[in-house]
N, C-alpha and C. Protein backbone atom coordinates (compact mmCIF):
# COMPACT_ATOMS: atom_id res chain seq x y z
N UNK A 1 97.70 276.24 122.37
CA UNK A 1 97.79 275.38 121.20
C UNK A 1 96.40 274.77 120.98
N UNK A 2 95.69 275.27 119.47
CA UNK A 2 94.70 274.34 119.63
C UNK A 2 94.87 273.10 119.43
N UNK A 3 93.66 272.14 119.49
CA UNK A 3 93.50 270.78 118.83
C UNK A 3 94.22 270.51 117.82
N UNK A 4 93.74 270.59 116.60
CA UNK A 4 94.43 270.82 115.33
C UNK A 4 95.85 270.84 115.47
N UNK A 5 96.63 271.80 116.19
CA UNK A 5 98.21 272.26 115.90
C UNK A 5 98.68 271.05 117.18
N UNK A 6 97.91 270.79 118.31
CA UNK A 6 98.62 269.92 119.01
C UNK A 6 98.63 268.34 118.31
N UNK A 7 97.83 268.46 117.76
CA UNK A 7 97.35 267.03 117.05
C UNK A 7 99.01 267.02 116.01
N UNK A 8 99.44 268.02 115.41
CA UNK A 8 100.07 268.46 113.83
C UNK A 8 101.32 268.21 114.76
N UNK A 9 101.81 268.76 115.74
CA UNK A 9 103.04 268.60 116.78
C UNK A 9 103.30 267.41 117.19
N UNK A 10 102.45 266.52 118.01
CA UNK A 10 102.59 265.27 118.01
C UNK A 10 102.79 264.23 116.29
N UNK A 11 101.82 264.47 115.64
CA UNK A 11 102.33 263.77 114.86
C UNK A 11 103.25 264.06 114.28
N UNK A 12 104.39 265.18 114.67
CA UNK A 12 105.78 265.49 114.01
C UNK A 12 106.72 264.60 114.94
N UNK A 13 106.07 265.14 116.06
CA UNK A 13 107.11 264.18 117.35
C UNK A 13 107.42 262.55 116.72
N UNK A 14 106.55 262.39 116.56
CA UNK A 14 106.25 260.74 116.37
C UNK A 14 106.97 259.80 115.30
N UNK A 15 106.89 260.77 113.89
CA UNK A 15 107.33 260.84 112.99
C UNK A 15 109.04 260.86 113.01
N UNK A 16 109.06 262.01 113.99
CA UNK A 16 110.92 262.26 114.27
C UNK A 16 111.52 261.14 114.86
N UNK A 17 110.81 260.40 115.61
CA UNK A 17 111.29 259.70 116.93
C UNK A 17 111.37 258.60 115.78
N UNK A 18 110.54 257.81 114.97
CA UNK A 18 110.12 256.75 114.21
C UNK A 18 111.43 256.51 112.99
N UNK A 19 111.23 257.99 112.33
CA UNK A 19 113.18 258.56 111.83
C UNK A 19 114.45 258.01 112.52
N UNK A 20 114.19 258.04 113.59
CA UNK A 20 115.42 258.21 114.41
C UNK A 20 115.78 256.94 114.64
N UNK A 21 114.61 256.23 115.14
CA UNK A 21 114.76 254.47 115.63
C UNK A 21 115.20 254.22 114.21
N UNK A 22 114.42 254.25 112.79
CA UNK A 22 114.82 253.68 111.29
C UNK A 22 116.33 253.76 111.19
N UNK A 23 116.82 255.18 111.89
CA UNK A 23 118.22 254.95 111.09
C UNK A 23 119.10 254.65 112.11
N UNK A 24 118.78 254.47 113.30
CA UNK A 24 119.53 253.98 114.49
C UNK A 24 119.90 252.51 114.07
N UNK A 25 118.68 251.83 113.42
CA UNK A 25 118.76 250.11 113.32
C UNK A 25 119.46 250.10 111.96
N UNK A 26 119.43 251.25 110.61
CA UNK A 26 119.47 250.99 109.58
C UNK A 26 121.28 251.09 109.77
N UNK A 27 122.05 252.18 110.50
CA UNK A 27 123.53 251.57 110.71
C UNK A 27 123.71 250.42 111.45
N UNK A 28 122.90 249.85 111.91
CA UNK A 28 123.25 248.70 113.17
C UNK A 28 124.06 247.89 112.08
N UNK A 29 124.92 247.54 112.84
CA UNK A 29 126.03 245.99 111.77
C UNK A 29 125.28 244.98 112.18
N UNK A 30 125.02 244.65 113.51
CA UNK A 30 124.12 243.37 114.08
C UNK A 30 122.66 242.94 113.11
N UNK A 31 122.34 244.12 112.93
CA UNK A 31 120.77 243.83 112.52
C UNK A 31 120.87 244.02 110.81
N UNK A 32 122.03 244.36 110.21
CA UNK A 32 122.32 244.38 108.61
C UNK A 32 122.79 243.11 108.21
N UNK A 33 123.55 242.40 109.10
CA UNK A 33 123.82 240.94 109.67
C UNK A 33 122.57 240.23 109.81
N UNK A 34 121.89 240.18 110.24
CA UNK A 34 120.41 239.44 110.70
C UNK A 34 119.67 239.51 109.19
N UNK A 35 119.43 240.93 108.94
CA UNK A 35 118.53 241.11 107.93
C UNK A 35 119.30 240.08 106.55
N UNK A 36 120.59 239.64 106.45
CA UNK A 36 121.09 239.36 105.04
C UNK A 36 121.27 237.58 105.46
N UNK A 37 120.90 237.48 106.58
CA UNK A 37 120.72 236.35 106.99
C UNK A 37 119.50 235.50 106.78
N UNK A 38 118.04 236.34 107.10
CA UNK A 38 116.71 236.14 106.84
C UNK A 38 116.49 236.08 105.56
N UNK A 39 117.26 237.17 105.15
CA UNK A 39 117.26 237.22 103.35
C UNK A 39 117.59 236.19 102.82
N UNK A 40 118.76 235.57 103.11
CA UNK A 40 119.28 234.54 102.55
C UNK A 40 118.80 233.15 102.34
N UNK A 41 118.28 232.95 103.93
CA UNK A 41 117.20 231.77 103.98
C UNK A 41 116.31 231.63 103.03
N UNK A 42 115.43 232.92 103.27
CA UNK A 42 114.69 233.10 102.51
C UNK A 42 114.38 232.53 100.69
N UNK A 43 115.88 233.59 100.21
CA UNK A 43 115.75 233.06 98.77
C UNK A 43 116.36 231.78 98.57
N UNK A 44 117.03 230.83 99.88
CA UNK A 44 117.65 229.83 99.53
C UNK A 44 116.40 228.79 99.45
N UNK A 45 115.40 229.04 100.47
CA UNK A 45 114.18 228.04 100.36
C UNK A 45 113.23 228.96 98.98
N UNK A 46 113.39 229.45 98.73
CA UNK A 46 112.41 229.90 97.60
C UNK A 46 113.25 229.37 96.18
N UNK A 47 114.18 229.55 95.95
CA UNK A 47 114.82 229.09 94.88
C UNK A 47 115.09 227.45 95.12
N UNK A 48 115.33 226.65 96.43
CA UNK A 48 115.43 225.34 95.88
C UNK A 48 114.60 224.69 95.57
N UNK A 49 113.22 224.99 96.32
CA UNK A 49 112.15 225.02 96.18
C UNK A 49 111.61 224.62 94.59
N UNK A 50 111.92 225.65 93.16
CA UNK A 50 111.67 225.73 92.12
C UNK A 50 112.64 224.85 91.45
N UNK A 51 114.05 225.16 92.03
CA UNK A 51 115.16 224.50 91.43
C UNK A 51 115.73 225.45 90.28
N UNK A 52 115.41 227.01 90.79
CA UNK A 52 115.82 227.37 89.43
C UNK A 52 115.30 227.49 88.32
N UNK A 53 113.95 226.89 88.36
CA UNK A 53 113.43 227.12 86.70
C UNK A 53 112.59 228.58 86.48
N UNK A 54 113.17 228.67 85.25
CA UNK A 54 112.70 230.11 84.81
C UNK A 54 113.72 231.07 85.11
N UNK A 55 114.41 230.88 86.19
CA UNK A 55 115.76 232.26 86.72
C UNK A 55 116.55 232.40 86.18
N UNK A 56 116.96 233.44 85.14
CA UNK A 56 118.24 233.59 84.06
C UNK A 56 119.80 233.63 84.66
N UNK A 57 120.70 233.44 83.92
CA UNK A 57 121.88 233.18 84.75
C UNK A 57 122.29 234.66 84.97
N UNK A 58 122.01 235.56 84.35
CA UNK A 58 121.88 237.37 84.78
C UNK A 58 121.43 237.46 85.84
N UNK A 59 120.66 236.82 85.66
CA UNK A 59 119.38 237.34 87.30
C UNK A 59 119.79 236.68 88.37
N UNK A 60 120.38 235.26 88.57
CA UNK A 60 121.11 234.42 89.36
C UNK A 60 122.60 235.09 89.68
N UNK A 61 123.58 235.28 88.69
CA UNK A 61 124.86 235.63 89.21
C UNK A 61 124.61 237.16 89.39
N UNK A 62 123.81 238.11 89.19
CA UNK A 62 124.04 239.13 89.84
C UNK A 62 123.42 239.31 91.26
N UNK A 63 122.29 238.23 91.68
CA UNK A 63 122.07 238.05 93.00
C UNK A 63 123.08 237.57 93.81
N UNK A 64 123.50 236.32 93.45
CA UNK A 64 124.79 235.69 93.67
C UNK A 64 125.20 237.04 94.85
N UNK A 65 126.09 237.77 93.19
CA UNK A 65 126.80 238.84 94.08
C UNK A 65 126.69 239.92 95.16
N UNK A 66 125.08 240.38 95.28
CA UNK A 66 124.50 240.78 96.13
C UNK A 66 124.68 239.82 97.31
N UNK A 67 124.44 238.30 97.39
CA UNK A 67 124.85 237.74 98.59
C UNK A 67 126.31 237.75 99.21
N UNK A 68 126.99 237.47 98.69
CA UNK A 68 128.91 237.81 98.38
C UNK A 68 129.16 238.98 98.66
N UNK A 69 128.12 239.58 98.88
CA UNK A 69 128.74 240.92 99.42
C UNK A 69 128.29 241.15 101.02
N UNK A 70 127.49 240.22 101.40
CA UNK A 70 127.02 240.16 102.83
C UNK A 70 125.10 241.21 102.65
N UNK A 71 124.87 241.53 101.63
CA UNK A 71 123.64 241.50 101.26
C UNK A 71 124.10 243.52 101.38
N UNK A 72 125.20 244.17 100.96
CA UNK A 72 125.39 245.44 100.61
C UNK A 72 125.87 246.20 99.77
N UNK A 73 125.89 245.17 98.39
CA UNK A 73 126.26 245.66 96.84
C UNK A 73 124.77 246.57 96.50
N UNK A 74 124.68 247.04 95.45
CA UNK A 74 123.71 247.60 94.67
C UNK A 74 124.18 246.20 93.37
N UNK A 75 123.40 245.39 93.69
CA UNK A 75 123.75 244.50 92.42
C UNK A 75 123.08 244.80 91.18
N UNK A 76 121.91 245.65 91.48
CA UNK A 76 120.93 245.96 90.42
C UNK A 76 120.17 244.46 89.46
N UNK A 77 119.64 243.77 90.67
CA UNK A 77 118.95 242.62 90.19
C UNK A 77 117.92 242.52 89.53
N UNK A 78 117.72 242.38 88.34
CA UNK A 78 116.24 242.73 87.19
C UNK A 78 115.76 241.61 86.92
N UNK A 79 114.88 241.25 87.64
CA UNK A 79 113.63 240.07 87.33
C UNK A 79 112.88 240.59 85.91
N UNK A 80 113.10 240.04 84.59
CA UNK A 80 112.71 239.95 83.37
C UNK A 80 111.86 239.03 82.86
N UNK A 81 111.34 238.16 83.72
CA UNK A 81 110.75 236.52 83.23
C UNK A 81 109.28 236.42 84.58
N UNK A 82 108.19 236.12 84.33
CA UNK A 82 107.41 235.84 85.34
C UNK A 82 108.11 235.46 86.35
N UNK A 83 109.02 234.19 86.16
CA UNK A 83 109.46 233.13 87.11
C UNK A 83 110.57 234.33 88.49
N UNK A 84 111.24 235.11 87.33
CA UNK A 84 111.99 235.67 88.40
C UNK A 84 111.38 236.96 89.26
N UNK A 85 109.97 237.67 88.58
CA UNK A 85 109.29 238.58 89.21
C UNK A 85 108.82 237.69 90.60
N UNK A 86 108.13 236.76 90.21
CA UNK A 86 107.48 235.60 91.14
C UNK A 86 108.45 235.50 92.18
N UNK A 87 109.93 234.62 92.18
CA UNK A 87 110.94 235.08 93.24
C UNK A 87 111.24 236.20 94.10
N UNK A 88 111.21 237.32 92.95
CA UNK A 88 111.83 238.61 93.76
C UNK A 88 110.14 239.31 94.39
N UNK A 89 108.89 239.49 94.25
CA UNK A 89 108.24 239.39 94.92
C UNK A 89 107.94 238.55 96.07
N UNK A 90 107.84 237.54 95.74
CA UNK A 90 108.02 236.33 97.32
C UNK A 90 109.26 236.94 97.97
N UNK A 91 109.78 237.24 97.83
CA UNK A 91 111.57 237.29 98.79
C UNK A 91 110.90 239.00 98.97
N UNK A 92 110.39 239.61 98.51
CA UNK A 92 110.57 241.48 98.98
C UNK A 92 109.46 241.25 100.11
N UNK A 93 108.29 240.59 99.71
CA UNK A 93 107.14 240.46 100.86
C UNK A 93 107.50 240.00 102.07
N UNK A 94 108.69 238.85 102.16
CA UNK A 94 109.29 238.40 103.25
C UNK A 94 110.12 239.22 104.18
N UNK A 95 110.54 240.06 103.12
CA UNK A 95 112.21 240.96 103.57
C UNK A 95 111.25 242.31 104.69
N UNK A 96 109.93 242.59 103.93
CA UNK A 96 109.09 243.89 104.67
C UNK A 96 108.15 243.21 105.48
N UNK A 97 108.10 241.98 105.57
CA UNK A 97 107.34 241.01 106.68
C UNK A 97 108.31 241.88 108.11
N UNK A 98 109.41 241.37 107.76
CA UNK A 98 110.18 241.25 108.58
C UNK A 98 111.13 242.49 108.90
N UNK A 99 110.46 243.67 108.86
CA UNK A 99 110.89 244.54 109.04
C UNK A 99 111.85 245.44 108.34
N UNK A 100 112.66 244.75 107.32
CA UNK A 100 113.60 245.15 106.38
C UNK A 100 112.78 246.17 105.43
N UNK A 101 113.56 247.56 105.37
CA UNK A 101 112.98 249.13 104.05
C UNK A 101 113.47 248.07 103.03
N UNK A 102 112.59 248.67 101.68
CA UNK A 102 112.69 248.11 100.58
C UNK A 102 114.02 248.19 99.61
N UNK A 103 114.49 249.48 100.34
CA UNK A 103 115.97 249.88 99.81
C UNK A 103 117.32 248.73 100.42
N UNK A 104 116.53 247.88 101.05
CA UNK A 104 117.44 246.92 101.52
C UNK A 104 117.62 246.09 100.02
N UNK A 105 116.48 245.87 99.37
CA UNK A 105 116.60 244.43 98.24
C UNK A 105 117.36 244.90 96.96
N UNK A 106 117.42 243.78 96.54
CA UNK A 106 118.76 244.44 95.61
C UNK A 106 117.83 244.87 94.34
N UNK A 107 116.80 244.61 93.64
CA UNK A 107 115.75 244.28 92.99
C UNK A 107 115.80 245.78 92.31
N UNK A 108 116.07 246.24 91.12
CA UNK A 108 116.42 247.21 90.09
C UNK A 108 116.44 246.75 88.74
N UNK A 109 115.70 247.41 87.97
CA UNK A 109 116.05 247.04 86.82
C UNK A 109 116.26 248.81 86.02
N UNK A 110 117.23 248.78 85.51
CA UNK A 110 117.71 249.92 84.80
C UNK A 110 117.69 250.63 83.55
């Protein structure tokens, strides 16, 4: 095996193994639990924080329901207003701080 192809093998290994841990944690109930927990904090200090201003009641009750669901609806949450891009950026930077894929946030606009 040269250089090159052992170099190309390992970084498949690595890659597979990295796969494997992602979706080992991504069924975990414990850590989908944790993650909607951090989440929650999260937008609860970011939104009281503002108090709400600028966040449409669309953009509020369909998060809402993303929480009400234990953080595993597709709520399809669409930040339309600076104020609510500003939220749902602060809360996605936190969510991938902290280890959470981006396919975790509910954050869609359609």
């Amino acid at each position: 095996m040269t250089g090159a192809s052992r170099w190309l093998w390992l970084m498949g290994l690595g890659l597979t193994a990295a796969s494997a841990s992602a979706q080992t944690l991504a069924g975990d109930p414990q850590w989908m639990a944790q993650k909607c927990s951090l989440y929650t904090e999260a937008w609860q200090a970011l939104t009281s924080g503002q108090g709400g201003d600028g966040l449409g009641a669309e953009f509020l009750s369909r998060h809402d329901a993303f929480l009400a669901s234990g953080c595993t609806a597709r709520a399809d949450v669409c930040p339309t207003n600076a104020a609510e891009r500003g939220v749902a950026d602060a809360v996605s930077m936190m969510a991938v701080a902290e280890g959470m894929a981006g396919s975790f946030l509910p954050f869609a606009c359609r």
